[in-house]
PDB file of N, CA and C in Angstrom:
ATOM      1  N   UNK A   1      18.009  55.528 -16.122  1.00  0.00           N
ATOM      2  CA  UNK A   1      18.940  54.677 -16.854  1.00  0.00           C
ATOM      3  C   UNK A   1      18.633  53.221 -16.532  1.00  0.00           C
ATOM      4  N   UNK A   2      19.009  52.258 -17.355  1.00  0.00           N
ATOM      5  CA  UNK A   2      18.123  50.890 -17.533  1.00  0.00           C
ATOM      6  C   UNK A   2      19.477  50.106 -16.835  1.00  0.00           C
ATOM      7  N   UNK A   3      19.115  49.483 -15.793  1.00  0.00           N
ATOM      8  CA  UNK A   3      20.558  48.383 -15.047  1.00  0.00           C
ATOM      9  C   UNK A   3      20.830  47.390 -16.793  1.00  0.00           C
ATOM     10  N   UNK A   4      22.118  46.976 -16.464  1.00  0.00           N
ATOM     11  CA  UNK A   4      22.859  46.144 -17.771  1.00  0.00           C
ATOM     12  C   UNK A   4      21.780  44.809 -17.316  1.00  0.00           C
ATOM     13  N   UNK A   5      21.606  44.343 -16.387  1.00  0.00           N
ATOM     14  CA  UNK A   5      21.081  42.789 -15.945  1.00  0.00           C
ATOM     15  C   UNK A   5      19.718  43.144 -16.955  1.00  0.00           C
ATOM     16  N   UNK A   6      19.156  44.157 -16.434  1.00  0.00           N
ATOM     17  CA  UNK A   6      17.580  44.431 -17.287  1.00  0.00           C
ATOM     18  C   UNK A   6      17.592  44.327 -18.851  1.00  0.00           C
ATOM     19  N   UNK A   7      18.901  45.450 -19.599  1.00  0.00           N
ATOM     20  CA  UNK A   7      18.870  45.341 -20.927  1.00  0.00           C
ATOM     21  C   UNK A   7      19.087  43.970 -21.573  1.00  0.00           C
ATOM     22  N   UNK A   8      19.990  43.204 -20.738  1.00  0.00           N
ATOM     23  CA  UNK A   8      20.473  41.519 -21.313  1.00  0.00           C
ATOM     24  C   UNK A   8      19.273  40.889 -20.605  1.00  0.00           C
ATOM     25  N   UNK A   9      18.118  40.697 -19.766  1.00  0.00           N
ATOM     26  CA  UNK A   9      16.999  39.951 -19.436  1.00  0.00           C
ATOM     27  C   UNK A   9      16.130  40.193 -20.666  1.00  0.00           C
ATOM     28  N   UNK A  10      15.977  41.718 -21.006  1.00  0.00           N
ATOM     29  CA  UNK A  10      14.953  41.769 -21.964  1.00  0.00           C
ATOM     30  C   UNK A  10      15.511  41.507 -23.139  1.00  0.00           C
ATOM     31  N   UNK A  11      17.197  40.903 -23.574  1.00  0.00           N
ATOM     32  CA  UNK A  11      17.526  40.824 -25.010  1.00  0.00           C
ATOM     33  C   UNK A  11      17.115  39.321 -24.954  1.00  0.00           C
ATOM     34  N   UNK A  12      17.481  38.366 -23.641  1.00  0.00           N
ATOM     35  CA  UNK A  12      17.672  36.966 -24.129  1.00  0.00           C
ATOM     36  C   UNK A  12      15.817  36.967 -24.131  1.00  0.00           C
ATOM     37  N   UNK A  13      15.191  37.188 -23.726  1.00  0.00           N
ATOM     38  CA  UNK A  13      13.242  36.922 -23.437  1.00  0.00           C
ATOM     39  C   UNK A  13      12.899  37.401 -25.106  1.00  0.00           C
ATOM     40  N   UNK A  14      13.588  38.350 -26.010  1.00  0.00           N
ATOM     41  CA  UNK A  14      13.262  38.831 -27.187  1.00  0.00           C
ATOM     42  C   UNK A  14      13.474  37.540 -28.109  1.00  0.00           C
ATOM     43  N   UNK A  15      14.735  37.650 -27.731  1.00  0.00           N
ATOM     44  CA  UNK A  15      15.505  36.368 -28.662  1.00  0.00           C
ATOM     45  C   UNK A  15      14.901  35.370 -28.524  1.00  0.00           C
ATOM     46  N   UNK A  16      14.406  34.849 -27.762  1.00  0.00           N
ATOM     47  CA  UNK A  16      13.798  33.548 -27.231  1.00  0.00           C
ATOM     48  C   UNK A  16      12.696  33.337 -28.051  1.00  0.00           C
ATOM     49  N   UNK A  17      11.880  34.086 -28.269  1.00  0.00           N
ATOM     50  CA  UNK A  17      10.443  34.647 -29.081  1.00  0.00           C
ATOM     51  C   UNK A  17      11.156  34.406 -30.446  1.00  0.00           C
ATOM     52  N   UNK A  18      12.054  35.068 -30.786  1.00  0.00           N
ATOM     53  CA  UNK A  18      12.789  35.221 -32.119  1.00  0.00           C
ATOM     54  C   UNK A  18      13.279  33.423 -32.586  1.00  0.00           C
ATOM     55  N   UNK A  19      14.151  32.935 -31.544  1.00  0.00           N
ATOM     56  CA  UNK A  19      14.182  31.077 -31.933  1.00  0.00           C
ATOM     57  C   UNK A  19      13.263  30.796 -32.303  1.00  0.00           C
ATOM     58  N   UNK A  20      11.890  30.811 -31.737  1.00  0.00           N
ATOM     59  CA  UNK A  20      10.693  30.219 -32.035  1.00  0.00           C
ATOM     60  C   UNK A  20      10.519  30.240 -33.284  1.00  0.00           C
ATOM     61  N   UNK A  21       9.998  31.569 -33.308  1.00  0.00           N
ATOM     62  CA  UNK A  21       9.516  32.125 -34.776  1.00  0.00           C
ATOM     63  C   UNK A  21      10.438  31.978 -36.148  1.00  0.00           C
ATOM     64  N   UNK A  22      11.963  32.197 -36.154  1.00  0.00           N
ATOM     65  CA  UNK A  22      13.055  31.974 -36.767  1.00  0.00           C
ATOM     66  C   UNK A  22      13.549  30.315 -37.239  1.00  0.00           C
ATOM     67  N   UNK A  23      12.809  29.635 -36.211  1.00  0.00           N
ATOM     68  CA  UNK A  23      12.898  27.880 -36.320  1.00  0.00           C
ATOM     69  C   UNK A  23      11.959  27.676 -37.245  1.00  0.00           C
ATOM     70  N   UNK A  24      10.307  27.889 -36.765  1.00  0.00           N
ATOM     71  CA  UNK A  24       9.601  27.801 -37.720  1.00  0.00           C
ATOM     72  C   UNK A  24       9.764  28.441 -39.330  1.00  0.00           C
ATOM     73  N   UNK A  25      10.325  29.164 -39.167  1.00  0.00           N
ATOM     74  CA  UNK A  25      10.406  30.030 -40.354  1.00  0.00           C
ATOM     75  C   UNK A  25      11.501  29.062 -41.094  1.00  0.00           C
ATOM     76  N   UNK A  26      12.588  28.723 -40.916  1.00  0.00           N
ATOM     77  CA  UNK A  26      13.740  27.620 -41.545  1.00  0.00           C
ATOM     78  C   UNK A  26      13.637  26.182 -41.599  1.00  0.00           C
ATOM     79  N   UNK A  27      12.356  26.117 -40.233  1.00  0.00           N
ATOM     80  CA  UNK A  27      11.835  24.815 -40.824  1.00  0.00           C
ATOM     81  C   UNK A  27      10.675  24.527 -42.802  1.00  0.00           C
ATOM     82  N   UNK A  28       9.682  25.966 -42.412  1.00  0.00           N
ATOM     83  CA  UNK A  28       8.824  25.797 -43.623  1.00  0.00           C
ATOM     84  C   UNK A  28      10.566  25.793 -44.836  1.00  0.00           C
ATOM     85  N   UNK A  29      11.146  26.698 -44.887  1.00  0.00           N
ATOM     86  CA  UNK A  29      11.925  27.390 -45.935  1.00  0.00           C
ATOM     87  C   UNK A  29      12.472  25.984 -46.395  1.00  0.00           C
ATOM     88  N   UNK A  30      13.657  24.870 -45.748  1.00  0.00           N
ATOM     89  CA  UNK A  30      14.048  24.498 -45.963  1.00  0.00           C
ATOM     90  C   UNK A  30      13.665  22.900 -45.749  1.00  0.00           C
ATOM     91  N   UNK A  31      12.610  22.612 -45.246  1.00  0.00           N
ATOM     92  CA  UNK A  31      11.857  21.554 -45.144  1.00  0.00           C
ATOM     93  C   UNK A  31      12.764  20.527 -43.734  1.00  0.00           C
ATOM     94  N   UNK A  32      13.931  21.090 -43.119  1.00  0.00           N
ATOM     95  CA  UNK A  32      14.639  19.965 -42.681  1.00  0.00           C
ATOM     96  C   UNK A  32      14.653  20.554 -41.383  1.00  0.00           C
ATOM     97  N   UNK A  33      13.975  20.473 -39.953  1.00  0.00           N
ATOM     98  CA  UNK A  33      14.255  20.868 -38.412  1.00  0.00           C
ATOM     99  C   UNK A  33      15.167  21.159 -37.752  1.00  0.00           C
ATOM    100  N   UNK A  34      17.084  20.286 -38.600  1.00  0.00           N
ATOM    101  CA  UNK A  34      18.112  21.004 -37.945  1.00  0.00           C
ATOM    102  C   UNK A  34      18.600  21.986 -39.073  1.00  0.00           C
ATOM    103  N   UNK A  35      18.294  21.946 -40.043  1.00  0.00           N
ATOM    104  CA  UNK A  35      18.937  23.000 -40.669  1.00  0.00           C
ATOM    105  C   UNK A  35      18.215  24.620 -40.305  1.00  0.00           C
ATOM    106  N   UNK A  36      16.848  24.408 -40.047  1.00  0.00           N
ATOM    107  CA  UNK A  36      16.061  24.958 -39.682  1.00  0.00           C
ATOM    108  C   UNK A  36      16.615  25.721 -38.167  1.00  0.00           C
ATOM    109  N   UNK A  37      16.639  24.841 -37.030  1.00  0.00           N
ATOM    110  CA  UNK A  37      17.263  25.132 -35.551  1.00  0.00           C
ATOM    111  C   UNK A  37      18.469  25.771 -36.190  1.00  0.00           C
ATOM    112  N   UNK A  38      19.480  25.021 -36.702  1.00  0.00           N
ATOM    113  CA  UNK A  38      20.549  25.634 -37.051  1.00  0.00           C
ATOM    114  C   UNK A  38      20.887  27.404 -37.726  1.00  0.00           C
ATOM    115  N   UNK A  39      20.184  27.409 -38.642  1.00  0.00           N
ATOM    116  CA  UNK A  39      20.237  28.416 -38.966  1.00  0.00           C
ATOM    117  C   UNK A  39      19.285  29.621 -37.967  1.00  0.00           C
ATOM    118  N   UNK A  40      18.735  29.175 -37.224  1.00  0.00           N
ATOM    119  CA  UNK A  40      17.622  30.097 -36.208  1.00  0.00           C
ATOM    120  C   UNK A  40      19.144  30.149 -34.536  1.00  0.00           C
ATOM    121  N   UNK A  41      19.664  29.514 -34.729  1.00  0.00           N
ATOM    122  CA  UNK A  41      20.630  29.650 -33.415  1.00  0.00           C
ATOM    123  C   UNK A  41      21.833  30.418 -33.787  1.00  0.00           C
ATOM    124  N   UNK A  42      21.934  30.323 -34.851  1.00  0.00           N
ATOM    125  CA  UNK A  42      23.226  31.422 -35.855  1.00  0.00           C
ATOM    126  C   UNK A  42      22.586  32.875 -35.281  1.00  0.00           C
ATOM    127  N   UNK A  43      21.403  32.814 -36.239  1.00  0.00           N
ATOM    128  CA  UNK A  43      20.875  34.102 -36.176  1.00  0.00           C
ATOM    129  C   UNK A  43      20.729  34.620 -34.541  1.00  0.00           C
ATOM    130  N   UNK A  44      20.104  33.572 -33.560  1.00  0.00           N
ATOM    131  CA  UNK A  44      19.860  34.243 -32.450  1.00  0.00           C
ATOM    132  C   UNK A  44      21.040  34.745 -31.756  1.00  0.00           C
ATOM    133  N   UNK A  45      22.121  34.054 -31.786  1.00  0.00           N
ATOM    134  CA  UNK A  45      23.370  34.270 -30.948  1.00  0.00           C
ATOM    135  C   UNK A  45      23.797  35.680 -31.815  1.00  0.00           C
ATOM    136  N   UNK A  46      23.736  35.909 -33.041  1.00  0.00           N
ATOM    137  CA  UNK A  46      24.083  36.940 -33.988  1.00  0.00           C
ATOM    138  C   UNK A  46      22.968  38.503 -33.303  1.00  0.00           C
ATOM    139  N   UNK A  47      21.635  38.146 -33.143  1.00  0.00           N
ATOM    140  CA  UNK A  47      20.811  39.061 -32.811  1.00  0.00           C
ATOM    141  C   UNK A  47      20.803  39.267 -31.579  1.00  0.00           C
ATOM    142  N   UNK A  48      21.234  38.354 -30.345  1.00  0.00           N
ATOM    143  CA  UNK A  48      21.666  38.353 -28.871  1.00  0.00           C
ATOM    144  C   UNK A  48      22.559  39.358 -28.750  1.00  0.00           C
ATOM    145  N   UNK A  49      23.348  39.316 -29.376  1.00  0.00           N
ATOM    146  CA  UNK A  49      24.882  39.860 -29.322  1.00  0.00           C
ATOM    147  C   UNK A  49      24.616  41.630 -29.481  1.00  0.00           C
ATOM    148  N   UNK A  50      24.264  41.662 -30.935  1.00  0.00           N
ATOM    149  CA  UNK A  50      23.905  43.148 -31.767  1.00  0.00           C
ATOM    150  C   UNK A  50      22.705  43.850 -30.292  1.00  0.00           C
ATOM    151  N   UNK A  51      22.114  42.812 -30.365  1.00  0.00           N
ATOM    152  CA  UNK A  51      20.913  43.591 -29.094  1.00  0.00           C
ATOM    153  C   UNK A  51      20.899  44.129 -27.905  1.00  0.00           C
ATOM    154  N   UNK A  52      22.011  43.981 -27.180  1.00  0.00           N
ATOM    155  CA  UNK A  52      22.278  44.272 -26.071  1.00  0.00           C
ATOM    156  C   UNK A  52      23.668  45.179 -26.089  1.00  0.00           C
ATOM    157  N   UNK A  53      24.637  45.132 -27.663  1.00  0.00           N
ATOM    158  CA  UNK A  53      25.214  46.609 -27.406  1.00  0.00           C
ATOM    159  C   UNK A  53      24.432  47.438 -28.204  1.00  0.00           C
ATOM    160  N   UNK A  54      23.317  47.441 -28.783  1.00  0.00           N
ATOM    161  CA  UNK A  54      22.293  48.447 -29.050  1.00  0.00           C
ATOM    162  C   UNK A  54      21.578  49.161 -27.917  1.00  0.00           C
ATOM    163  N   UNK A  55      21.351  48.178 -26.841  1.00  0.00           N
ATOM    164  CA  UNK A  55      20.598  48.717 -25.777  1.00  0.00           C
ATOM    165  C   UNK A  55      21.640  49.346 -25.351  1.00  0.00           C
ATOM    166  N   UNK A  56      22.721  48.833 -24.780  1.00  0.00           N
ATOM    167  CA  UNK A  56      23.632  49.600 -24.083  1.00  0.00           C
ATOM    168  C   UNK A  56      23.548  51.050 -24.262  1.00  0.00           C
ATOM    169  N   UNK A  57      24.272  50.854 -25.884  1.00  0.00           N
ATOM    170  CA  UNK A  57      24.486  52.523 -26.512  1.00  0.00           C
ATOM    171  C   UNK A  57      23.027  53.481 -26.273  1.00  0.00           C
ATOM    172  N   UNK A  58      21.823  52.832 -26.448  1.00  0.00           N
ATOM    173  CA  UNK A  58      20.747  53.699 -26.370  1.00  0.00           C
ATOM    174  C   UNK A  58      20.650  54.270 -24.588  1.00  0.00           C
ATOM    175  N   UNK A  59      20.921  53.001 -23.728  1.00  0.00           N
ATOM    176  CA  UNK A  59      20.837  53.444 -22.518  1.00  0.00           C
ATOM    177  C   UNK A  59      21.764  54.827 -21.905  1.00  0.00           C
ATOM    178  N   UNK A  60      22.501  54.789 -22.384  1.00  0.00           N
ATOM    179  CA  UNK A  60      23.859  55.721 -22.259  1.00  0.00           C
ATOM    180  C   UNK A  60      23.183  57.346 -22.798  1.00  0.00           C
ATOM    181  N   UNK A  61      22.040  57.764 -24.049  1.00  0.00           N
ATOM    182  CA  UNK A  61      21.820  58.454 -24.589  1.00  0.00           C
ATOM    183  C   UNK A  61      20.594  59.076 -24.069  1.00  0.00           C
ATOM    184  N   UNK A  62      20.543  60.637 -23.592  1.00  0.00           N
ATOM    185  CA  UNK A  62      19.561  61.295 -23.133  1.00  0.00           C
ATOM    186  C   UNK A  62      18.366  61.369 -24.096  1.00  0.00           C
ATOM    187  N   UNK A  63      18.685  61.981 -25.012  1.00  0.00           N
ATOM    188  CA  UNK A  63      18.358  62.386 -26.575  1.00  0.00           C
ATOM    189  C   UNK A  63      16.547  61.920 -26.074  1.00  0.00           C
ATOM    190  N   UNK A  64      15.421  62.952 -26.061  1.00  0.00           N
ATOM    191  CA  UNK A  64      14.140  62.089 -26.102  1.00  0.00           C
ATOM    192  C   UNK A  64      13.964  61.540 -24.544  1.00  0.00           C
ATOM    193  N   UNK A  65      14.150  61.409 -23.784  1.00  0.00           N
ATOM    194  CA  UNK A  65      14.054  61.008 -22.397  1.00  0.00           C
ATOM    195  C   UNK A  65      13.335  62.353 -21.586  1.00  0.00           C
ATOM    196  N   UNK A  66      12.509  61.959 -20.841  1.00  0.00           N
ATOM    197  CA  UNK A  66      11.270  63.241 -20.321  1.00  0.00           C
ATOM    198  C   UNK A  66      12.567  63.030 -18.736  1.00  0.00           C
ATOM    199  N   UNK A  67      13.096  63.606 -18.532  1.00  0.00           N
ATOM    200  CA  UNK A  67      13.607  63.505 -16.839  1.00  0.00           C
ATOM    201  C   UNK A  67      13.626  64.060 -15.487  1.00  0.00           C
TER     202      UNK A  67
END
């Protein structure tokens, strides 16, 4: 079973990757850097959130696990 500190280390290090890529991506789309950041920090705090009670619930689940 995966410690909670591990599942939220590996959500914010995902997300982090995801700002990057999500900035650039709203920068080309919308031509403007804060609307761009802006809409990439919505999303990350939105995908932060969803990601770590996804892990949770998966951590909790035998289903597929060799033990």
């Amino acid at each position: 079973m995966e410690t909670r500190r591990r599942s939220v280390v590996k959500a914010v290090l995902w997300n982090a990757v995801g700002f990057v890529v999500m900035s650039f991506v709203g920068l080309i789309a919308t031509g403007s850097a804060a609307i761009g950041g802006g809409l990439a920090l919505v999303n990350t705090a939105i995908g932060l959130t969803l990601y770590v009670i996804y892990e949770r619930i998966w951590a909790g689940i035998s289903w597929g696990r060799n033990v």
